[in-house]
Protein backbone atom coordinates (compact mmCIF):
# COMPACT_ATOMS: atom_id res chain seq x y z
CA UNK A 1 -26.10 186.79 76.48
CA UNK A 2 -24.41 183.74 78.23
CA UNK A 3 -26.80 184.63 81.78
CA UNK A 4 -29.79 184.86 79.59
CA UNK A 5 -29.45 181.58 78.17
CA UNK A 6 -28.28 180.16 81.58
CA UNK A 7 -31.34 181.76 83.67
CA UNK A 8 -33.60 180.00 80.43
CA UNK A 9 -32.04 176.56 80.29
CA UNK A 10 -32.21 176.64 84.06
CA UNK A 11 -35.90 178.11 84.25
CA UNK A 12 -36.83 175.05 81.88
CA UNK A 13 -35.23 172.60 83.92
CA UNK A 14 -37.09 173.74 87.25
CA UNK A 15 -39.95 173.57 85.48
CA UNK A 16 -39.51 170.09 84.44
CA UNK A 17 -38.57 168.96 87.88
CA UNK A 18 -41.45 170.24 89.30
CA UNK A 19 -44.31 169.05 86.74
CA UNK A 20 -46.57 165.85 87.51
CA UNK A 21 -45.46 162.62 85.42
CA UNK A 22 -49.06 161.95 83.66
CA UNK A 23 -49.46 159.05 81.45
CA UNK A 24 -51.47 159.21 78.68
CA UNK A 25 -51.75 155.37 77.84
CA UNK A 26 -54.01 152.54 79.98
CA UNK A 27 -51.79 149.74 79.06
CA UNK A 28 -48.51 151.55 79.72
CA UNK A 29 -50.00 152.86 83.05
CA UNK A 30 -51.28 148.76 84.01
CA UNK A 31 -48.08 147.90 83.29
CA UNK A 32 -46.14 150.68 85.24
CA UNK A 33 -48.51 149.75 88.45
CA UNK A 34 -48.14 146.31 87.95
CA UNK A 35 -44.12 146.63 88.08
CA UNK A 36 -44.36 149.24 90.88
CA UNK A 37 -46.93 147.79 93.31
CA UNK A 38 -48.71 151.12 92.37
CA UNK A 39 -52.02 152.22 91.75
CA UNK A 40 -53.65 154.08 88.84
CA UNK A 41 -55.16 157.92 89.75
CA UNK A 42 -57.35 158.19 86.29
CA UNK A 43 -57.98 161.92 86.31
CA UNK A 44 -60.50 162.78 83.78
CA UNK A 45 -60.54 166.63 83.26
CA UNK A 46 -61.05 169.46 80.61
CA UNK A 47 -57.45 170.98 81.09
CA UNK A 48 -58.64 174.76 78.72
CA UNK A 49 -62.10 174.91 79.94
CA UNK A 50 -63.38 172.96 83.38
CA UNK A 51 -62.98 175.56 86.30
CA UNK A 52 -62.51 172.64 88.77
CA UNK A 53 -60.35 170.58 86.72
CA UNK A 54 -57.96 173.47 86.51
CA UNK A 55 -58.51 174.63 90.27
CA UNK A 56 -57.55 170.62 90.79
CA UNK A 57 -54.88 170.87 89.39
CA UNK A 58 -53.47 174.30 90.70
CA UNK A 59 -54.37 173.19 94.26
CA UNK A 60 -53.02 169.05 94.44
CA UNK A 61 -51.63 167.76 91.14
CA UNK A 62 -49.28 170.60 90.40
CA UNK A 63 -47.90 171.00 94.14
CA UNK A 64 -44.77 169.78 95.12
CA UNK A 65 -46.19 168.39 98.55
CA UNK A 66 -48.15 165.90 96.56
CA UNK A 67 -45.94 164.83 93.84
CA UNK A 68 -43.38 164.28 96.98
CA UNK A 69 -46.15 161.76 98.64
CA UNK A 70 -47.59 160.59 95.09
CA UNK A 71 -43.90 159.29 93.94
CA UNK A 72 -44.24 156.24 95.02
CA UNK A 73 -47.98 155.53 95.30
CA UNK A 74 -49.61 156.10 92.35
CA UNK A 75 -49.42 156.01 88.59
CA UNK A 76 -51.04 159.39 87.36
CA UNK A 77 -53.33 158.82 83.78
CA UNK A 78 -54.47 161.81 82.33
CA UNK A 79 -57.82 161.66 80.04
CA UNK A 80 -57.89 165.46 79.00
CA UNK A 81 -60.90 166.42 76.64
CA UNK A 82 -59.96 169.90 75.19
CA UNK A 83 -62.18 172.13 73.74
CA UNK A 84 -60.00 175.32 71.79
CA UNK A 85 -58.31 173.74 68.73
CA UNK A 86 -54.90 175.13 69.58
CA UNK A 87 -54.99 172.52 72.44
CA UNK A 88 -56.51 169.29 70.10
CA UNK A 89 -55.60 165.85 70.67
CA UNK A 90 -54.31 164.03 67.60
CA UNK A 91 -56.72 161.15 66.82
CA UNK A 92 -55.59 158.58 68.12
CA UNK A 93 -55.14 159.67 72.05
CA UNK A 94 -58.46 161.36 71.65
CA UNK A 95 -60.12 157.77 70.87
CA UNK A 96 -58.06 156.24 73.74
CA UNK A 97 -59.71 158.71 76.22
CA UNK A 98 -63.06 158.11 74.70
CA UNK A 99 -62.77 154.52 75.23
CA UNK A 100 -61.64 155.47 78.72
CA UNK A 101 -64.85 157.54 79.39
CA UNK A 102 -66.82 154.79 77.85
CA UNK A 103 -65.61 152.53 80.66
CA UNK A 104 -65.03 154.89 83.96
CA UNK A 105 -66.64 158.04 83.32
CA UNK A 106 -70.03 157.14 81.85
CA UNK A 107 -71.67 160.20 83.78
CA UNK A 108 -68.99 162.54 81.80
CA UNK A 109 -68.29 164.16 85.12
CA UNK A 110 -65.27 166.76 85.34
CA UNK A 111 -63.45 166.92 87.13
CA UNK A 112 -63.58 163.03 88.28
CA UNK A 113 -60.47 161.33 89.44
CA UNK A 114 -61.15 157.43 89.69
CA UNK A 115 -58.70 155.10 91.50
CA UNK A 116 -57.84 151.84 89.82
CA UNK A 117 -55.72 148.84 90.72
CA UNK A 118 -52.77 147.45 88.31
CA UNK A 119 -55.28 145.50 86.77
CA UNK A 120 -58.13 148.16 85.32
CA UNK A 121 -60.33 147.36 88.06
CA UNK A 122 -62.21 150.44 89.81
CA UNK A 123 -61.47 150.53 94.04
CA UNK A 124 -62.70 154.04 94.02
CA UNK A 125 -63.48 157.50 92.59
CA UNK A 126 -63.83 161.55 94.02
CA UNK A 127 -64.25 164.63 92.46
CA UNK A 128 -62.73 168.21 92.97
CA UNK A 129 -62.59 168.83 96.57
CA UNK A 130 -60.83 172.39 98.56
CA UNK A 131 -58.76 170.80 100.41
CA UNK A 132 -55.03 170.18 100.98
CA UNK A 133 -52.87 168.28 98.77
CA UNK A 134 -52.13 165.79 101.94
CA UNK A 135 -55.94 165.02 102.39
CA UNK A 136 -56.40 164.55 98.76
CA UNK A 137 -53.36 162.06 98.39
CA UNK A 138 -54.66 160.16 101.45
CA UNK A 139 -58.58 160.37 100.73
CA UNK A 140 -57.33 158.67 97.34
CA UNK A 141 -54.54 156.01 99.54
CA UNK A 142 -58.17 155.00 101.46
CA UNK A 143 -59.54 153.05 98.80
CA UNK A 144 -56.53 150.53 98.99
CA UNK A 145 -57.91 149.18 101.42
């Protein structure tokens, strides 16, 4: 009984080690770059029901190569828009990513992944893309400069 819980508390900790650090608030994320000399990867996406978004983040969110080269780079904001109910957003986050599409995502495009400096201000955006996680992270570094 003792291995089984071991294995499960050490399965969930793997787990969290390996997941991508999304924010889920603007202000919090401005604030995080702002303090980090970071920038802001906006990823708008349908997590339950966008092909791409999911392929997206299979093949480069979810990898360990790029959260390795992301660490330091970026601030990662997710603005999910669900569809099944067992996956709703409460209110009040859903009306936050609204106002986000309002303002960076006027198209309603998903995936779309727009690039932002500490302030809110847009350098860049890209879509899905197969490709490696290393090309992705530095197609996204390009609009720095």
């Amino acid at each position: 009984m003792k291995t089984k819980l071991l294995f499960i508390i050490f399965l969930f900790l793997s787990i969290q080690a390996y997941s991508q650090d999304w924010q889920t608030d603007f202000e919090t994320s401005k604030e995080l770059a702002s303090d980090g000399d970071k920038i802001i990867v906006l990823v708008f996406q349908g997590s339950d029901w966008c092909a791409p978004c999911i392929k997206l983040d299979r093949e480069v969110w979810s990898t360990q190569e790029f959260q390795d080269l992301a660490e330091d780079k970026f601030v990662m904001l997710q603005a999910d828009f669900p569809r099944r109910k067992s996956n709703k957003l409460t209110t009040e986050q859903q009306e936050h990513n609204n106002a986000l599409a309002e303002k960076y995502n006027k198209n309603g495009y998903f995936p779309f992944v727009v690039i932002l400096d500490s302030d809110g201000n847009e350098l860049g955006s890209l879509g899905y893309e197969k490709t490696t996680p290393t090309k992705y992270f530095e197609k996204i570094v390009s609009f720095e400069d």
